[in-house]
Each structure stands twice: as structure tokens, then as C-alpha cells.
Protein backbone atom coordinates (compact mmCIF):
# COMPACT_ATOMS: atom_id res chain seq x y z
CA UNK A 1 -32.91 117.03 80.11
CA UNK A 2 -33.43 117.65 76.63
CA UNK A 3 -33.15 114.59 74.01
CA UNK A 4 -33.20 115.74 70.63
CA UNK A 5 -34.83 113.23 67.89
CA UNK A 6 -35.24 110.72 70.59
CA UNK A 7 -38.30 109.18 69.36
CA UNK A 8 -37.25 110.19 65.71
CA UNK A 9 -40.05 109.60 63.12
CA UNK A 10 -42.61 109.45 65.78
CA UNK A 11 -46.09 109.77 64.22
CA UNK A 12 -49.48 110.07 65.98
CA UNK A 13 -52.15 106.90 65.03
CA UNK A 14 -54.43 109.83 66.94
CA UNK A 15 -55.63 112.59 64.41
CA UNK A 16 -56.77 116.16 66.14
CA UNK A 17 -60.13 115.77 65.02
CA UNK A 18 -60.25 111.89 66.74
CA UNK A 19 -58.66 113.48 69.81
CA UNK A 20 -61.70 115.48 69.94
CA UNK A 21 -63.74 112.79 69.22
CA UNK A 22 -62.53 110.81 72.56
CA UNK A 23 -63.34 114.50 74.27
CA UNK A 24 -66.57 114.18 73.76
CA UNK A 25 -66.76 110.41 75.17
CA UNK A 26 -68.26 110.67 78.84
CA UNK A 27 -65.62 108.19 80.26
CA UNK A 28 -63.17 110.40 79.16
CA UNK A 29 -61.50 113.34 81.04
CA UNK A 30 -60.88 115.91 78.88
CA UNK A 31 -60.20 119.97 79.14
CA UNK A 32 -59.91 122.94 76.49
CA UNK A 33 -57.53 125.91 78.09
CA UNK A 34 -58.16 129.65 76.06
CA UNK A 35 -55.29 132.55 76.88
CA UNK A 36 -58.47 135.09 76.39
CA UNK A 37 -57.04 138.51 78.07
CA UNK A 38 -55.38 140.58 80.34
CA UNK A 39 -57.59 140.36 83.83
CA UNK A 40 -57.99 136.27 83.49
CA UNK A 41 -56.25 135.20 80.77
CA UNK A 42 -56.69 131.38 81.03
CA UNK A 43 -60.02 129.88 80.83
CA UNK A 44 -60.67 126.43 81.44
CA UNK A 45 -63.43 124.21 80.85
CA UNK A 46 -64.28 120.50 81.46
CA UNK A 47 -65.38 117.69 78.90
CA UNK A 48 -67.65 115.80 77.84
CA UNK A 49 -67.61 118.10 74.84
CA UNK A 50 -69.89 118.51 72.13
CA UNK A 51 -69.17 119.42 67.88
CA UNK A 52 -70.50 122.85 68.97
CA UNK A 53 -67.95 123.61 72.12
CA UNK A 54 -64.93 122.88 69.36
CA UNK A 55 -67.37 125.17 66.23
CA UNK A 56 -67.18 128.18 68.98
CA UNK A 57 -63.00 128.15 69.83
CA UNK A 58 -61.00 130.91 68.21
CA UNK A 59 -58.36 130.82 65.77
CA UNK A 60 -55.48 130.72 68.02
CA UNK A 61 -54.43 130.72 71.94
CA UNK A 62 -56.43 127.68 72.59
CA UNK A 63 -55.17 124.06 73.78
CA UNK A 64 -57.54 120.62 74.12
CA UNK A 65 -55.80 118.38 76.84
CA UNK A 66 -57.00 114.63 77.02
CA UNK A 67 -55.96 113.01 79.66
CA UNK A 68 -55.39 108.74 79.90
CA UNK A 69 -55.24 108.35 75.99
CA UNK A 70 -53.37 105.15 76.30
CA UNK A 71 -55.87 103.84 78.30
CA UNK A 72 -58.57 104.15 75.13
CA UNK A 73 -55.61 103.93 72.28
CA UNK A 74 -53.80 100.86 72.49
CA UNK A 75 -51.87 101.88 69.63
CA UNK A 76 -50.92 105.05 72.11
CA UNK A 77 -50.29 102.63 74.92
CA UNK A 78 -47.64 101.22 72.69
CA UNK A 79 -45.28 104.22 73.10
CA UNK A 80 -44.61 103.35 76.95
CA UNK A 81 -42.69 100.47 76.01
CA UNK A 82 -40.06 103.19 74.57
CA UNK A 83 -40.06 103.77 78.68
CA UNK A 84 -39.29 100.34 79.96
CA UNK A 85 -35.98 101.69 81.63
CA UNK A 86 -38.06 103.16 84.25
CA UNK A 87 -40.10 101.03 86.84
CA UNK A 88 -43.27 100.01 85.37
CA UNK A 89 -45.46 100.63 88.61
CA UNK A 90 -44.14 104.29 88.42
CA UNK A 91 -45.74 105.01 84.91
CA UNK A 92 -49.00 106.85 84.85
CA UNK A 93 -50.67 107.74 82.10
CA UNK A 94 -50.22 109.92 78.68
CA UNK A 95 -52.01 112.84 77.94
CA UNK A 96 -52.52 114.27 74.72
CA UNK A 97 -52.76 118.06 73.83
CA UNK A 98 -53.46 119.35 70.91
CA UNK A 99 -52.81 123.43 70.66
CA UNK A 100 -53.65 126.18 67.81
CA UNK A 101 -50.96 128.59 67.50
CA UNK A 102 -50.44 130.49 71.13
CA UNK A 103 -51.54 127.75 72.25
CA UNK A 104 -50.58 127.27 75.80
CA UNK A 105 -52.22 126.39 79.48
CA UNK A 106 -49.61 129.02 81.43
CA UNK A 107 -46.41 128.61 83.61
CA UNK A 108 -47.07 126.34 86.04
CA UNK A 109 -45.04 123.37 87.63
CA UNK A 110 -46.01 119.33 88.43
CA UNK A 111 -45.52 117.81 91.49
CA UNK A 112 -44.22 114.75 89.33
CA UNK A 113 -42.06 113.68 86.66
CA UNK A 114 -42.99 114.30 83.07
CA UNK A 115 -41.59 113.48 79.90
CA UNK A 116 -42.90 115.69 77.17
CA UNK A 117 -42.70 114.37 74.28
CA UNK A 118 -43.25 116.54 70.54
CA UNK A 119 -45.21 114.58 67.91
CA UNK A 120 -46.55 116.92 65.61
CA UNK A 121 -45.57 120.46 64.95
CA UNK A 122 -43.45 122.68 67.07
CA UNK A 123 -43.66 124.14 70.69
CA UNK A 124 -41.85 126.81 72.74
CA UNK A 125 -40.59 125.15 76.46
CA UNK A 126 -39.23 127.67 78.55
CA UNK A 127 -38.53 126.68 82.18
CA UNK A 128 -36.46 127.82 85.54
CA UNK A 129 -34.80 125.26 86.99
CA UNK A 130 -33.10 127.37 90.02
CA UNK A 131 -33.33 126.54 93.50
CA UNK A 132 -36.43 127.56 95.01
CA UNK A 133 -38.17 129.37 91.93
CA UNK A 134 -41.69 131.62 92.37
CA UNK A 135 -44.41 129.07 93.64
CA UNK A 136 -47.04 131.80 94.32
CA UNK A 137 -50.28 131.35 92.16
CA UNK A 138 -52.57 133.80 89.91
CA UNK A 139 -55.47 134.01 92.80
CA UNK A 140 -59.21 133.09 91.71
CA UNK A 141 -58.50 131.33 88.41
CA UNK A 142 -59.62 127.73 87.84
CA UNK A 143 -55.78 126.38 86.81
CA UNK A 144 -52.49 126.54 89.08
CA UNK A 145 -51.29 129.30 86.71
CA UNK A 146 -47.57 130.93 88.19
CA UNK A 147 -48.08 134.09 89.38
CA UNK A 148 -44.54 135.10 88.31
CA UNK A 149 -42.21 133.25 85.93
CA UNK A 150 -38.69 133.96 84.64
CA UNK A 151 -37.58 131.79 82.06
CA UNK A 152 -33.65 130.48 82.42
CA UNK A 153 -33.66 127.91 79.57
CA UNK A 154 -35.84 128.24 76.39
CA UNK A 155 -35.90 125.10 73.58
CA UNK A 156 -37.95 124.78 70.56
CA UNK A 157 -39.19 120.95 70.48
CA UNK A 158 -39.88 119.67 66.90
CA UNK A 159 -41.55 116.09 66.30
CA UNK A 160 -39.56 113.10 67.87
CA UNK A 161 -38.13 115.58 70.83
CA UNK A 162 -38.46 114.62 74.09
CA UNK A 163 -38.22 116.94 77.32
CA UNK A 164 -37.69 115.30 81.06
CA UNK A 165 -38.93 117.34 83.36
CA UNK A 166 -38.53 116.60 87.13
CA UNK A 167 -41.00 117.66 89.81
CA UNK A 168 -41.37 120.98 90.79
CA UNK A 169 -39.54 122.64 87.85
CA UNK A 170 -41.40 125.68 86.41
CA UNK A 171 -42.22 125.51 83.01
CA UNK A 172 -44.34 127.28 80.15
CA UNK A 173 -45.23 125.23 76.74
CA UNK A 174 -46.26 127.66 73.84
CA UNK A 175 -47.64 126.15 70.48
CA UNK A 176 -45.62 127.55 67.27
CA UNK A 177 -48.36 126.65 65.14
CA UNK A 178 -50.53 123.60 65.03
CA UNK A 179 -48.80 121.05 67.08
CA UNK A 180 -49.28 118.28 69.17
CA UNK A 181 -47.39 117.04 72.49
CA UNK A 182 -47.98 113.75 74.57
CA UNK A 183 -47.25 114.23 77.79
CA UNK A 184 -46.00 110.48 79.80
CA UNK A 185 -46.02 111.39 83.23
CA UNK A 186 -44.75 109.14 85.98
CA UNK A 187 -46.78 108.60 89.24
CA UNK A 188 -46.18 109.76 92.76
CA UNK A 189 -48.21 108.85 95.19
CA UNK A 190 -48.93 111.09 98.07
CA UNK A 191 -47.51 109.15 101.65
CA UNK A 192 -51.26 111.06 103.10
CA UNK A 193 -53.06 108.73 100.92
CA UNK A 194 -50.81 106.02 100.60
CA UNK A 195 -51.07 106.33 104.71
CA UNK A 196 -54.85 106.79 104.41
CA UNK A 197 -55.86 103.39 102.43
CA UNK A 198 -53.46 101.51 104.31
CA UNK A 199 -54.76 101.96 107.63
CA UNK A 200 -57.88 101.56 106.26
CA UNK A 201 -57.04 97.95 104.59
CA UNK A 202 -55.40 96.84 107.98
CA UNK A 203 -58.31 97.93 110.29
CA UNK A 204 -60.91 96.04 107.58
CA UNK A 205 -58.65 92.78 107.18
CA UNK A 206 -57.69 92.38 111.09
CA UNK A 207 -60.16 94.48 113.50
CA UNK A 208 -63.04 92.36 114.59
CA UNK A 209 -66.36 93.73 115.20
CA UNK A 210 -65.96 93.64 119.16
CA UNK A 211 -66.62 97.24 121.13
CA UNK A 212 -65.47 98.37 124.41
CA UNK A 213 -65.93 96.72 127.41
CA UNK A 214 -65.08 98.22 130.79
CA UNK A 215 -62.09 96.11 132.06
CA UNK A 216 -63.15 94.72 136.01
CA UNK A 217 -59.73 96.25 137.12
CA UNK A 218 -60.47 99.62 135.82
CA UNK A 219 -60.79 102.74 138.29
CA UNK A 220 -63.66 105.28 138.49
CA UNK A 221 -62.56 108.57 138.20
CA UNK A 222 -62.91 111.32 140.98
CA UNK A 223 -64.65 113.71 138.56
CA UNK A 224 -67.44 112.27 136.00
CA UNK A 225 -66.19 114.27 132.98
CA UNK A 226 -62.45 113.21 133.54
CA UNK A 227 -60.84 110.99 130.79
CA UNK A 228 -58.57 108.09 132.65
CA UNK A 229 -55.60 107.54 131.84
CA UNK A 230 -55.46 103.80 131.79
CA UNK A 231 -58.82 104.29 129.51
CA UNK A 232 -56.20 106.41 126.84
CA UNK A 233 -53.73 103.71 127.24
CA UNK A 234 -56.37 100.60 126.54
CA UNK A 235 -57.73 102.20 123.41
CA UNK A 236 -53.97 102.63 122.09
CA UNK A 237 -52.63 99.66 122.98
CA UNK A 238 -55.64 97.64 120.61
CA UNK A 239 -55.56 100.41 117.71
CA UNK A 240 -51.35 99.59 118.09
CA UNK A 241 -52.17 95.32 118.48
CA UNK A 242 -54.43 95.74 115.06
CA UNK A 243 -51.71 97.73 113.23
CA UNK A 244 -48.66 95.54 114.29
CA UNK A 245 -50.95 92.60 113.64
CA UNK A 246 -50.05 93.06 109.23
CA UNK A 247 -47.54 91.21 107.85
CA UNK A 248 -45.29 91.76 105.20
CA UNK A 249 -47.74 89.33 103.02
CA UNK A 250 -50.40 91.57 104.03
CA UNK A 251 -48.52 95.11 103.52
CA UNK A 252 -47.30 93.13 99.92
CA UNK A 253 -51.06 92.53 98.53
CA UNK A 254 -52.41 95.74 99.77
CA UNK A 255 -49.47 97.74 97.55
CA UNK A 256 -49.90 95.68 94.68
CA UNK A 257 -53.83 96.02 94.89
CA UNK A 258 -53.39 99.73 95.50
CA UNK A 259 -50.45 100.43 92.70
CA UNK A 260 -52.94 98.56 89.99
CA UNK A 261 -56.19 100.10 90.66
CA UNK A 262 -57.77 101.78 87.94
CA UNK A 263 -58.98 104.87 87.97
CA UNK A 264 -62.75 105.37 87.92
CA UNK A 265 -63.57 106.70 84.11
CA UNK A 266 -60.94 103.90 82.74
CA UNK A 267 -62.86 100.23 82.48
CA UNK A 268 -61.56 97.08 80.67
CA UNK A 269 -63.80 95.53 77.96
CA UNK A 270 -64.14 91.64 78.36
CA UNK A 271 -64.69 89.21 75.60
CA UNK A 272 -67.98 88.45 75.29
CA UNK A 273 -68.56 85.33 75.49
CA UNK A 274 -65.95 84.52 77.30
CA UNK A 275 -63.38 82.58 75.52
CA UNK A 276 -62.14 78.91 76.50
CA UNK A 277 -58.80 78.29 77.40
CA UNK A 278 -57.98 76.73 74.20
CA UNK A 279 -59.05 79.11 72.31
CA UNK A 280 -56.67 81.84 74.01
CA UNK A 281 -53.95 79.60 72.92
CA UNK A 282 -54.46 78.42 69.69
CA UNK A 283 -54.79 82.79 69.31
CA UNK A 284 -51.48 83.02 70.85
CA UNK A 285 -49.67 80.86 68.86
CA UNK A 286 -51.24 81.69 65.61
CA UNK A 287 -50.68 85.74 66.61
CA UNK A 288 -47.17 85.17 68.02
CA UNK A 289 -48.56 87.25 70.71
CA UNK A 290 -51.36 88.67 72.33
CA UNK A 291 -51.35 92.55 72.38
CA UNK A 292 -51.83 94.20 75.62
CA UNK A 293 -55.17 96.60 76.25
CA UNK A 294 -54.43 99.79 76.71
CA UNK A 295 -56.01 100.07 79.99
CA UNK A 296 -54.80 97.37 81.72
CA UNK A 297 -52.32 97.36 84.66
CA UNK A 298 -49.99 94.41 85.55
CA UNK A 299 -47.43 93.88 87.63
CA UNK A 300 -46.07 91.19 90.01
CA UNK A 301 -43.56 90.60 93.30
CA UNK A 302 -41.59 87.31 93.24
CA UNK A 303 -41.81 85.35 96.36
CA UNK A 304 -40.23 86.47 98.97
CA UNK A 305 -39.44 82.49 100.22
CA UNK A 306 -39.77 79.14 99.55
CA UNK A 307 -43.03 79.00 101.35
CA UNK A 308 -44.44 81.99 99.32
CA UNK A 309 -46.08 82.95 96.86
CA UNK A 310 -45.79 84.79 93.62
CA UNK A 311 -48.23 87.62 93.22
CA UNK A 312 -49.92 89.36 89.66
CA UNK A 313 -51.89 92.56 90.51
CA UNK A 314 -53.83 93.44 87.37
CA UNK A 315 -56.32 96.19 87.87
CA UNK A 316 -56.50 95.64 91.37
CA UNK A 317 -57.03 92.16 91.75
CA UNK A 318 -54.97 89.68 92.88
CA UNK A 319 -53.34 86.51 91.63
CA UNK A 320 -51.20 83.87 92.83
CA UNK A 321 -49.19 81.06 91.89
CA UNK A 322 -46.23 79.17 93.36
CA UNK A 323 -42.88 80.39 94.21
CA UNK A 324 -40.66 79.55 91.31
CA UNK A 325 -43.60 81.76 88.35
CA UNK A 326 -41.88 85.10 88.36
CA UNK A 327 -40.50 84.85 84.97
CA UNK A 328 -44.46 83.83 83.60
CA UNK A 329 -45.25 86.93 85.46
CA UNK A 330 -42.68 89.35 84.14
CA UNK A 331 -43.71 87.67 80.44
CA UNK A 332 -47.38 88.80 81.30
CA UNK A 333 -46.43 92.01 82.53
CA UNK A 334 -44.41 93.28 79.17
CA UNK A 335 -45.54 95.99 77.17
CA UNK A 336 -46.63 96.02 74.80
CA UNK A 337 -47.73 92.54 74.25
CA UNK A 338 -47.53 88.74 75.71
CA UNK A 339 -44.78 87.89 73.31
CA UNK A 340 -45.46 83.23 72.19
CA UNK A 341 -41.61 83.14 72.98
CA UNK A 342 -41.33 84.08 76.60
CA UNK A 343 -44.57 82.49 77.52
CA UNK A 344 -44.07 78.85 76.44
CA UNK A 345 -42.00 77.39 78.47
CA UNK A 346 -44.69 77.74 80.88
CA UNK A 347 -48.10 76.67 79.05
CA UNK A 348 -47.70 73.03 79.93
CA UNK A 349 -48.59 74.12 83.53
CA UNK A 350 -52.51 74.07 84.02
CA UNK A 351 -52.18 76.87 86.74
CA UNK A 352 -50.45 79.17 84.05
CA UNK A 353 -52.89 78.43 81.23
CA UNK A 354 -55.81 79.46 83.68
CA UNK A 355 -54.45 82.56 84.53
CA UNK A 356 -53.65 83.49 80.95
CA UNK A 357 -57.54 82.59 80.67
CA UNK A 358 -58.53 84.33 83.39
CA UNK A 359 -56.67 87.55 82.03
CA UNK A 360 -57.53 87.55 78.93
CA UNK A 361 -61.45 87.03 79.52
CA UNK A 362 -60.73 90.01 82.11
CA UNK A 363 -60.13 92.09 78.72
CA UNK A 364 -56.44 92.61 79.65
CA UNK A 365 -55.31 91.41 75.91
CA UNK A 366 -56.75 92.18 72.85
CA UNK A 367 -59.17 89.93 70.67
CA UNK A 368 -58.30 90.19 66.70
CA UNK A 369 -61.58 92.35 66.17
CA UNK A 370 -60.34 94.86 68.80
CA UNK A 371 -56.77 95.01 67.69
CA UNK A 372 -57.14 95.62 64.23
CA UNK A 373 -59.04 98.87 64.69
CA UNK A 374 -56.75 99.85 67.66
């Protein structure tokens, strides 16, 4: 879907020469893709980067891709809240690119949903969105490049144009000149690992540390090396009592845990010294709000009874308060700030304050000194 001046006037707080700035950062993951010839025409290399990596690019052909900007530009951060009609737990991250002329990293296709969105100068899209395209790759390069393409719709994006692009639609981005394009790209986990840490929470949280134990009824087999069948059916039936042993409570905190951890480069920076609670509201009523960090992840499940709990998962941990504090959650939650307005009707409760407190000093909200160089 193509939305034409969607984001209208949409101006980057992120010049090209900053953007390579934060690729030279070692928390950062960054990559520069040349188009360089015929026999391998994409070359890609990894940041950190240094002043003389960017002194040695050509002219043209050449793009700088930095992943996870809004997790170290708050003010970059801010554009997700132009995305609040989608799930919030389904939003990844935004990459930057910046591209010389030519600039392009091949026709390839994303096994999720992107929204591509032009900021600064102008780029070719070209894409095939037939049933079953080409998925065959260019062997022995270092990108998933398309071995073949054929382009059935072709747009030029100027600034405040924004592309949706659903998974596994082929697609080829070519910079007309200087330009710049943030890429917001929605999550999808794979059910493999979503499988994988699963299991793995279940079997740490419920499976003692007992071993086997021959049973007294058990038989010896005929033949040493045989395996016995009611040995088989022992071992399954306690791998199956562990699994069936998690609750929904337990399957509930795992997800949220799991759908808020951060990855490993991208850290929140707490106050230091940590401030009283006090002081985090005399800040949020003087502010009117407390502006979110870029890098933090919240989100929350109501109760799913009377005897329940409401949960916050921010960055992987997880908080609770008492059925009835969804709509404190969902104020803490908003991008792309705490807003005074939606959180006072509950800061006369001494279990809200604290976990305000306990947020904030966790670096998920901005101090003044932080925000006004964001």
C-alpha cells in the first residue's frame, strides 16, 4: 500500500553525518552496502565504523543502514506513536539508511512487515507482489540479494511517503540522489524460538532436580542393549507431567518477559543517583509528562479475574499490581510519553507511585538533562 504525504512535513532530528556518528558507537549495529560490479556487485560490511571507513566510500552506489535508531534517538522513537493503530508488542524497531545516489542494498524480500517511510530526498521502490515470485538467492554473497527480480509496480517516494510492505513481497529501493528512508518494521517471532524459550522457561520454573530411579515394578529386558518400552513410556509421561504442569499465569509472564526483552547492544541508562519518589512527581507535574526513553519496552495484560493480577513487562521484567490497574498500565505504556492527565487519578495509590519510581530509576523515562539534548 502506498500512502502518499502520509507523514507530510516529516523532518529528520538525525543529520547523515550524526547517523554516522551512532555507526561508529560499539553498541550500535550498523552496516554500509556498495553496488561495486558485475561478478559481486553488493558488498557489505559491519560497524563499528571509523571517520576513515566513511573518507574511503565512493561518490555514489553506496547505502549506511543503522539499525535500532529509536532505541538511541528518543526524538526518533517519537515517530512510532504515528503507529499506535497497530499492536504495540508487534513493533520492532526503526532503521535508518542513508544512500548516495544508486544507492541501494539489492532486491531482496523480509520475512516481516515493513513500513518504509521517505524522509529526506527521493527513492525508486519497485516490487512484485505476484503469487509465488523468484525466492532463489545470488550464491556466495554476504546479503540475501534475489537472484532474479521482475518489477510489477514501480513508485517514486518523496519525503513524508510511506510504503507498507507485507512479508515476503520482493522489493528493490534505489536512491535518486541523496536521500534518506526509515524503515519501522513490525516483529514476527519465529514459533521455533518462541517454542524453544518456552520449553526452556517451563522445564527451569517446574522440573526439580530429581534423576531417574529404576521403578521396583520395572522388567529386565531379555537382551542388555534393548530399550523397554515401559522405560520410553516413564520418561514421557514426566517430560508430559512438567509441561502440562504451566498455567496460564505461568504461559502469561513468560510472553510478556519474552515480548519485552531487549536486545543485547540496546541498554537503558538509569538516573544516577537514583531519584526519590517525590521527586519523580513533583517532575511530572511540573513537565506535564515524563517522556518515554527510546529504548524502553512496556506493555501490560489486564487480569484475567478477580483473583489476578495485573502485569507490566518493561524490558523483561515483571511487575504487578492488583486487578482493577490496567488503565495505570495502559497510561505507562503510551508513546511517546507518561502524559500528568491519564496518570493522576492513580498517584494517591502508594503501589502506583512506587512503580512509577521504580520505572523511572530503571531509566524508562527521561530526566530533563537527557531530554533536552534528545
Amino acid at each position: 500500500m502506498l500512502l502518499r504525504g502520509a507523514l507530510a512535513g516529516i523532518t529528520s532530528p538525525i543529520t547523515a553525518d550524526e547517523l554516522a556518528g551512532l555507526a561508529c558507537e560499539p553498541e550500535v549495529e550498523a552496516r554500509i552496502v556498495c553496488e561495486q560490479g558485475v561478478e559481486r556487485p553488493w558488498q557489505v560490511s559491519h560497524g563499528p565504523f571509523d571517520e576513515a571507513a566513511f573518507a574511503q566510500l565512493p561518490a555514489t552506489h553506496w547505502t549506511l543502514l543503522v539499525q535500532d535508531v529509536d532505541k538511541h534517538v528518543p526524538t526518533v522513537a517519537a515517530l512510532l506513536a504515528a503507529f499506535d493503530f497497530l499492536p504495540e508488542w508487534r513493533l520492532d524497531d526503526i532503521m535508518v539508511s542513508w544512500a548516495e545516489d544508486g544507492g541501494s542494498v539489492g532486491p531482496h524480500l523480509d520475512e516481516y512487515d515493513v513500513f518504509l517511510v521517505q524522509v529526506q530526498g527521493r527513492r525508486r521502490w519497485r516490487i512484485d507482489s505476484r503469487p509465488d515470485p523468484p525466492s532463489a538467492l545470488v550464491p556466495d554473497l554476504d546479503l540475501r540479494i534475489l537472484e532474479r527480480f521482475e518489477s510489477e509496480q514501480d513508485w517514486v517516494l518523496g519525503p513524508g511517503d510511506v510504503l507498507y510492505l507485507p512479508p515476503g513481497v520482493p522489493h528493490w529501493g534505489t536512491a535518486e540522489g541523496p536521500c534518506m528512508t526509515w524503515s519501522v518494521g513490525l516483529r514476527a517471532p519465529a514459533w521455533r524460538e518462541l517454542a524453544a524459550d518456552w520449553l526452556q522457561h517451563a522445564v527451569d520454573t517446574l522440573a526439580d532436580d530429581g534423576r531417574w530411579r529404576d521403578p521396583p515394578e520395572m522388567h529386565l529386558p531379555a537382551e542388555p542393549a534393548e530399550l523397554p518400552a515401559d522405560v520410553t513410556a516413564i520418561i514421557r509421561e514426566r517430560i508430559k507431567a512438567i509441561l502440562t504442569g504451566a498455567d496460564d499465569q505461568l504461559f502469561r509472564r513468560w510472553l510478556g518477559t519474552y515480548l519485552t526483552e531487549p536486545k543485547p547492544n540496546v541498554v537503558l541508562l538509569p538516573p544516577e543517583p537514583p531519584w526519590p519518589a517525590r521527586e519523580v512527581l513533583a517532575l511530572l507535574l511540573a513537565q506535564g509528562c515524563l517522556p518515554r526513553d527510546g529504548a524502553s519496552r512496556l506493555l501490560f495484560l489486564p487480569a484475567l479475574g478477580s483473583g489476578d493480577e495485573d502485569l507490566l513487562f518493561a524490558n523483561g521484567d515483571c511487575h504487578a499490581l492488583p486487578a482493577g490497574h490496567a488503565g495505570f498500565l495502559a497510561a505507562l505504556c503510551r508513546r511517546p510519553a507518561l502524559e500528568m492527565a491519564a496518570a493522576a487519578p492513580w498517584l494517591h495509590e502508594p503501589r502506583c507511585i512506587q512503580l512509577l519510581t521504580t520505572l523511572f530509576n530503571s531509566g524508562h523515562f527521561l530526566t530533563p538533562d537527557v531530554a533536552s539534548h534528545a
